[in-house]
Protein backbone atom coordinates (compact mmCIF):
# COMPACT_ATOMS: atom_id res chain seq x y z
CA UNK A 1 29.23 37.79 1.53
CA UNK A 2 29.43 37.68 -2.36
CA UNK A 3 32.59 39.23 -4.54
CA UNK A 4 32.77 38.70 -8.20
CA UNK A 5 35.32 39.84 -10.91
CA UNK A 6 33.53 40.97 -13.87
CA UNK A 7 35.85 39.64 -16.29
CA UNK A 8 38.74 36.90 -16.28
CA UNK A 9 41.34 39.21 -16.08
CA UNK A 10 39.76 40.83 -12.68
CA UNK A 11 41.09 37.72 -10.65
CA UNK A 12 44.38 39.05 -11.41
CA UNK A 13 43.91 42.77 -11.36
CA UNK A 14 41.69 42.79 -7.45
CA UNK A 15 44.21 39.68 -6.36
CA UNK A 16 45.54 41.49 -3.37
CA UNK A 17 41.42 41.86 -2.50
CA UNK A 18 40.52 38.60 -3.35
CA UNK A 19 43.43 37.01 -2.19
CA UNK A 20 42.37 38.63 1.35
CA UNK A 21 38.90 37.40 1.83
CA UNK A 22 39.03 33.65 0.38
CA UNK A 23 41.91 33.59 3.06
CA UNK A 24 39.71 35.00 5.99
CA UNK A 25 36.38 32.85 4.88
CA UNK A 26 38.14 29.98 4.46
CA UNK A 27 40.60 30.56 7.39
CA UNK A 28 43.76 29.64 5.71
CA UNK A 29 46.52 31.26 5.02
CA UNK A 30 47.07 33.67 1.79
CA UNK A 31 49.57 31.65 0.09
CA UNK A 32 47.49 28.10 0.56
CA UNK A 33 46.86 26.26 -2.65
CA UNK A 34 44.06 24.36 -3.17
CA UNK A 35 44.66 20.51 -4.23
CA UNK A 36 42.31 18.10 -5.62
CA UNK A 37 42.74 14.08 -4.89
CA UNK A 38 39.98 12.56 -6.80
CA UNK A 39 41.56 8.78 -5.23
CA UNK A 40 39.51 6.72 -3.59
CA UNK A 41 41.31 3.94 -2.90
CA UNK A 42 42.31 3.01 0.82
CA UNK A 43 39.42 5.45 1.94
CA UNK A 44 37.84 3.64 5.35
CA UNK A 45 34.29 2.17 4.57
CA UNK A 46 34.99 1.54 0.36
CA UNK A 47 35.54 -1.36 -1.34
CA UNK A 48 39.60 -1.89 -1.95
CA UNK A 49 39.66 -0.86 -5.45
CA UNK A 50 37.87 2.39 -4.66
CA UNK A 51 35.28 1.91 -7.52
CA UNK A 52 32.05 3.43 -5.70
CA UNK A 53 29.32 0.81 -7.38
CA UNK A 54 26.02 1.83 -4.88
CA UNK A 55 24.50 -1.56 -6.08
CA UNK A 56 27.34 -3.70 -4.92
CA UNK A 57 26.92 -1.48 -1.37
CA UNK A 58 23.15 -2.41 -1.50
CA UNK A 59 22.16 1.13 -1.90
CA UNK A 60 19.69 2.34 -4.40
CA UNK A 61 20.47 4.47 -7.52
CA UNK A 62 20.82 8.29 -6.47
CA UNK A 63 19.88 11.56 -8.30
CA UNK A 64 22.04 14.38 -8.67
CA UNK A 65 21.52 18.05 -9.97
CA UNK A 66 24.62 20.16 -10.55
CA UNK A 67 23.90 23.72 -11.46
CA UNK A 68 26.46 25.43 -13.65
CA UNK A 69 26.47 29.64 -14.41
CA UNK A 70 28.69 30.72 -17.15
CA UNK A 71 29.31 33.89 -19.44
CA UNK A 72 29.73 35.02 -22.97
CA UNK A 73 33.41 36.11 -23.81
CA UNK A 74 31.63 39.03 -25.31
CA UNK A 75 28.20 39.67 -22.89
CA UNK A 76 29.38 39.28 -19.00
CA UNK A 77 26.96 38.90 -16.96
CA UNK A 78 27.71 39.51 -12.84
CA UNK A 79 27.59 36.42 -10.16
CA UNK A 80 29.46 33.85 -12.41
């Protein structure tokens, strides 16, 4: 299932919507936040300082692609 706001403002406006089915997908409550902790250190299997250096694990160097969709301010385009 796919929903997108159109514009920035949207979020706000269809919040009651949105609010709904990220809550349902995700199977969390409505009112759960999201938090982000980037720390490393003290995770099992990493070195103590949490500094992931693959060539001090004896792993080789790894390739990543990240894709990234945006819009113009002025030009919105769908699915971003």
């Amino acid at each position: 299932m796919g929903c997108y706001a159109m514009q920035p403002k949207d979020y706000d406006r269809f919040k009651p919507f949105f609010s709904k089915v990220l809550a349902e997908y995700h199977k969390v409550s409505e009112s759960a936040k999201h938090v982000n902790d980037w720390e490393l250190k003290g995770v099992a299997g990493l070195p103590e300082d949490g500094k992931l250096d693959l060539a001090k694990l004896g792993l080789p160097a790894l390739s990543m692609r990240v894709r990234v969709g945006r819009n113009l301010a002025d030009f919105p385009l769908p699915g971003a």
